[in-house]
Protein backbone atom coordinates (compact mmCIF):
# COMPACT_ATOMS: atom_id res chain seq x y z
CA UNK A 1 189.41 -0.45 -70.70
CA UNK A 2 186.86 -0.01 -73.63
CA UNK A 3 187.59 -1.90 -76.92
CA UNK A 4 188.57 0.69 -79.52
CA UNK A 5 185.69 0.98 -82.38
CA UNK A 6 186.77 0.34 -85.77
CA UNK A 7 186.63 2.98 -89.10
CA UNK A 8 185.94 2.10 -92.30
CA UNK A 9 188.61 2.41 -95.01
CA UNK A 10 186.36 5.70 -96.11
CA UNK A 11 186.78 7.35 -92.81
CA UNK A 12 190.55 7.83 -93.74
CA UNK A 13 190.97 8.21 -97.19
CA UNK A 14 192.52 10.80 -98.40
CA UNK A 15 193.23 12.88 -101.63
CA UNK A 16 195.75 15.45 -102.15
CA UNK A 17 196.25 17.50 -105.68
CA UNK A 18 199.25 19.81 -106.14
CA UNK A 19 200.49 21.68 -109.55
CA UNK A 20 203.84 20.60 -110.82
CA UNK A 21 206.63 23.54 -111.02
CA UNK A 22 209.91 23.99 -112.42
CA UNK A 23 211.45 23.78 -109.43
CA UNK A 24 209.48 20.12 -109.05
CA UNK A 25 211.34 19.22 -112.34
CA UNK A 26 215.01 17.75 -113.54
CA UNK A 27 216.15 19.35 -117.03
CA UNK A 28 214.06 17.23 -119.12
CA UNK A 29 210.93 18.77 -117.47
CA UNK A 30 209.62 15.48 -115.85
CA UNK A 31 209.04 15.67 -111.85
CA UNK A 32 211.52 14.64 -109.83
CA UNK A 33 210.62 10.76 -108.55
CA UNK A 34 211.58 11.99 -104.60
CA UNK A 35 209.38 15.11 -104.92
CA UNK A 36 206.68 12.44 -105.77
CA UNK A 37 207.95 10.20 -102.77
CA UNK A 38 207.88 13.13 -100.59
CA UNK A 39 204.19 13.86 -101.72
CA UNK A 40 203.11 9.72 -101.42
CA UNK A 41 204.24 10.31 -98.08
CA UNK A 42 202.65 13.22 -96.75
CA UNK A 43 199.10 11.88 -98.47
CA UNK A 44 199.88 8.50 -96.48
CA UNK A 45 200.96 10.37 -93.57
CA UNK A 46 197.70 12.11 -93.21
CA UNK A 47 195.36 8.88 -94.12
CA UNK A 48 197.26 7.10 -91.16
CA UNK A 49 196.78 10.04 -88.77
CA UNK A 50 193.05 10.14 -89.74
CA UNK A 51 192.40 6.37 -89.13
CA UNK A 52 194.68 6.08 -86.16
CA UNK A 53 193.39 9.29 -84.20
CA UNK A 54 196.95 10.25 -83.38
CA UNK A 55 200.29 10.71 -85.17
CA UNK A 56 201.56 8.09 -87.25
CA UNK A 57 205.18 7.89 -88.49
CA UNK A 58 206.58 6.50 -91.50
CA UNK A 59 207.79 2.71 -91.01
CA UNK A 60 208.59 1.48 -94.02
CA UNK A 61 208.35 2.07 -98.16
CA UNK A 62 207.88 -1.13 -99.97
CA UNK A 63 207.84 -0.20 -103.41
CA UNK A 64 206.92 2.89 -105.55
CA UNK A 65 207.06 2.36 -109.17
CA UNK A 66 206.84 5.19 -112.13
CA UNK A 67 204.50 4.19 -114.71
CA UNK A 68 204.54 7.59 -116.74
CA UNK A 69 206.18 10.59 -116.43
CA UNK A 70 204.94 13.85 -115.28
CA UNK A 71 205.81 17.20 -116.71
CA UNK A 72 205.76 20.66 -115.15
CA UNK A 73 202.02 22.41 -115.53
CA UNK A 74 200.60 19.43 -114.83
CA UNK A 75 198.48 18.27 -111.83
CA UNK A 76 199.02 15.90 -109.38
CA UNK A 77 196.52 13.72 -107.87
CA UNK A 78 197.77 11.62 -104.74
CA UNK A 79 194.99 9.10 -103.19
CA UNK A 80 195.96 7.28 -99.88
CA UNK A 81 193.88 5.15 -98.09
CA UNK A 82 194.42 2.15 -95.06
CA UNK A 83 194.39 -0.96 -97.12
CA UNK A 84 195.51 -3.05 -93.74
CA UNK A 85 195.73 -1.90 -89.62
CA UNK A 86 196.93 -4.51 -87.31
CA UNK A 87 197.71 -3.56 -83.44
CA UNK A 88 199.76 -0.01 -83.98
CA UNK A 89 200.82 -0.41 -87.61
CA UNK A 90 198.58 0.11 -90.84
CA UNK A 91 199.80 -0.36 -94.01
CA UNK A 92 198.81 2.64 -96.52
CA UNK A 93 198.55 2.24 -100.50
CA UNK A 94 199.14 5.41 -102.30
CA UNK A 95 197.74 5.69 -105.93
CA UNK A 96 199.31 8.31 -107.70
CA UNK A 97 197.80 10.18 -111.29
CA UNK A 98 198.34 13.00 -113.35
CA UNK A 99 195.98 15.50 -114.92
CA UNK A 100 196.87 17.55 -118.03
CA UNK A 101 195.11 20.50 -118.86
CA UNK A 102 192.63 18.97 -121.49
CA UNK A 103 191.14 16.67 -118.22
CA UNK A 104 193.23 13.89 -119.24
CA UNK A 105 194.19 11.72 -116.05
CA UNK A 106 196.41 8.86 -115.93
CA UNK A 107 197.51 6.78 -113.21
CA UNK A 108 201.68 7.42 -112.85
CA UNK A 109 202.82 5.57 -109.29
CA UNK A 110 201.47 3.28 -107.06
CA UNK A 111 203.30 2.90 -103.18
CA UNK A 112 202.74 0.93 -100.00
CA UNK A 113 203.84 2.18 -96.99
CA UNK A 114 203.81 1.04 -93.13
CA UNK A 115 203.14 3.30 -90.30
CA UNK A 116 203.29 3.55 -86.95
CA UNK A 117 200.72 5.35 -84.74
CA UNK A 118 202.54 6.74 -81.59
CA UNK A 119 201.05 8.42 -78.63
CA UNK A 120 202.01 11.92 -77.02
CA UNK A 121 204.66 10.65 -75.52
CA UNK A 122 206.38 8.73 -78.81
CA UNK A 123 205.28 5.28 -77.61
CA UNK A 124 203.23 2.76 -80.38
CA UNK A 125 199.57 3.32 -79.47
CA UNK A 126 196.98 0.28 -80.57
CA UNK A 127 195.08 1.57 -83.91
CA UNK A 128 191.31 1.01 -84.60
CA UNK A 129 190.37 -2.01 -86.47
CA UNK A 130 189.85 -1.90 -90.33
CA UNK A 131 185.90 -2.09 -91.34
CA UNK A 132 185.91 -3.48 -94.93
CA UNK A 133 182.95 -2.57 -97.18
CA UNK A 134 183.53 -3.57 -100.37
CA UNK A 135 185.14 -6.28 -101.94
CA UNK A 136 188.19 -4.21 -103.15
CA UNK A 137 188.66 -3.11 -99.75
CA UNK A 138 189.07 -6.95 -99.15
CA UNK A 139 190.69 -7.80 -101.96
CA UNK A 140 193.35 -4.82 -100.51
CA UNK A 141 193.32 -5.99 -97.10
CA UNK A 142 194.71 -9.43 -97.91
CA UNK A 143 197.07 -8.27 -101.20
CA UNK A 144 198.74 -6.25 -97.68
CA UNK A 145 198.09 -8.92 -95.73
CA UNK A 146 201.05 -10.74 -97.66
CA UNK A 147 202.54 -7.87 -97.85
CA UNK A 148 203.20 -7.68 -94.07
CA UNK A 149 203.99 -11.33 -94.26
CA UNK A 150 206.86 -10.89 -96.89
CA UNK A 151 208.49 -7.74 -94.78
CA UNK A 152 208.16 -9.61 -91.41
CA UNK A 153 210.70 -12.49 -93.51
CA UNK A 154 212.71 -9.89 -94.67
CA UNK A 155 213.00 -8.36 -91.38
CA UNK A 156 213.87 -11.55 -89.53
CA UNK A 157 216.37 -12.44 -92.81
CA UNK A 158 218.02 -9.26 -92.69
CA UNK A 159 218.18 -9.10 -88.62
CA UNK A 160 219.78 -12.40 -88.57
C-alpha cells in the first residue's frame, strides 16, 4: 500500500460569496445566524472534500461567534480552509466577512468545524497529511491542535 501524499493548506482552500436576501433576514433586516451556519458549513464542507479527495461529513461545530451584523444587499464572503488533518478527521476554520456596496469588508464570524472523510461505502477513509507553508498555517495547525485536545476531554467527560 502506497503512503498517501500530503496537500498543502492552499490546495483546499476555499472561498464562497453569496448576496444576502430578504428571505436570508429576521424583521430587523440582519441575516439570520443559521443561514450563516448553513453557509460556514457548506464552504467547510467543500474545503474538506477538496483536501480529503472524497466526501467528508460534518463532525462537529465548536464555536461560531457573530462579531457584526449583516444586513440584506450585502455580500457575503465565506473562506474555509484545513487548519489541522489527522488520520480521517480535519478540522476546518471558517472566516466569515461582509462586503457593503461602497467595497467596505469586515470580518463578521469565525467557526471551527471537524469532519470526517468517508469512503463510497460510508466507512472513515485515512486523509492526506497537512503540508504547512507559512507560519500562520502553523500557528493554525497547533491553535487546532488544542482544539482537538479540548473536544477529545469533552468527549470522554460527556461519554462517561
Amino acid at each position: 500500500m502506497s503512503e498517501i501524499q500530503g496537500k498543502t493548506v492552499a490546495n483546499s482552500r476555499t472561498e464562497m460569496t453569496e448576496l444576502v436576501l430578504p428571505g436570508d433576514s429576521n424583521v430587523l433586516g440582519n441575516i439570520l445566524g443559521g443561514r450563516i451556519m448553513h453557509w460556514i458549513d457548506l464552504a467547510a464542507a467543500m474545503a474538506a472534500a477538496r483536501h480529503a479527495g472524497h466526501v467528508a461529513v460534518t463532525a462537529s461545530m465548536d464555536s461560531v461567534e457573530f462579531l457584526h451584523p449583516v444586513k440584506v444587499g450585502q455580500v457575503v464572503i465565506l473562506v474555509a480552509q484545513v487548519n489541522w488533518a489527522g488520520r480521517t478527521s480535519m478540522e476546518i476554520g471558517v472566516e466569515v466577512f461582509r462586503e457593503d456596496m461602497a467595497g467596505d469588508v469586515k470580518k463578521t464570524s469565525t467557526a471551527f468545524l471537524t469532519f470526517v472523510a468517508l469512503d463510497d461505502t460510508g466507512k472513515p477513509v485515512e486523509v492526506p497529511p497537512l503540508i504547512l507553508s507559512t507560519p500562520e498555517e502553523e500557528e493554525r495547525f497547533h491553535a487546532a491542535e488544542s482544539r482537538r485536545a479540548e473536544r477529545l476531554r469533552h468527549r470522554t467527560h460527556t461519554n462517561n
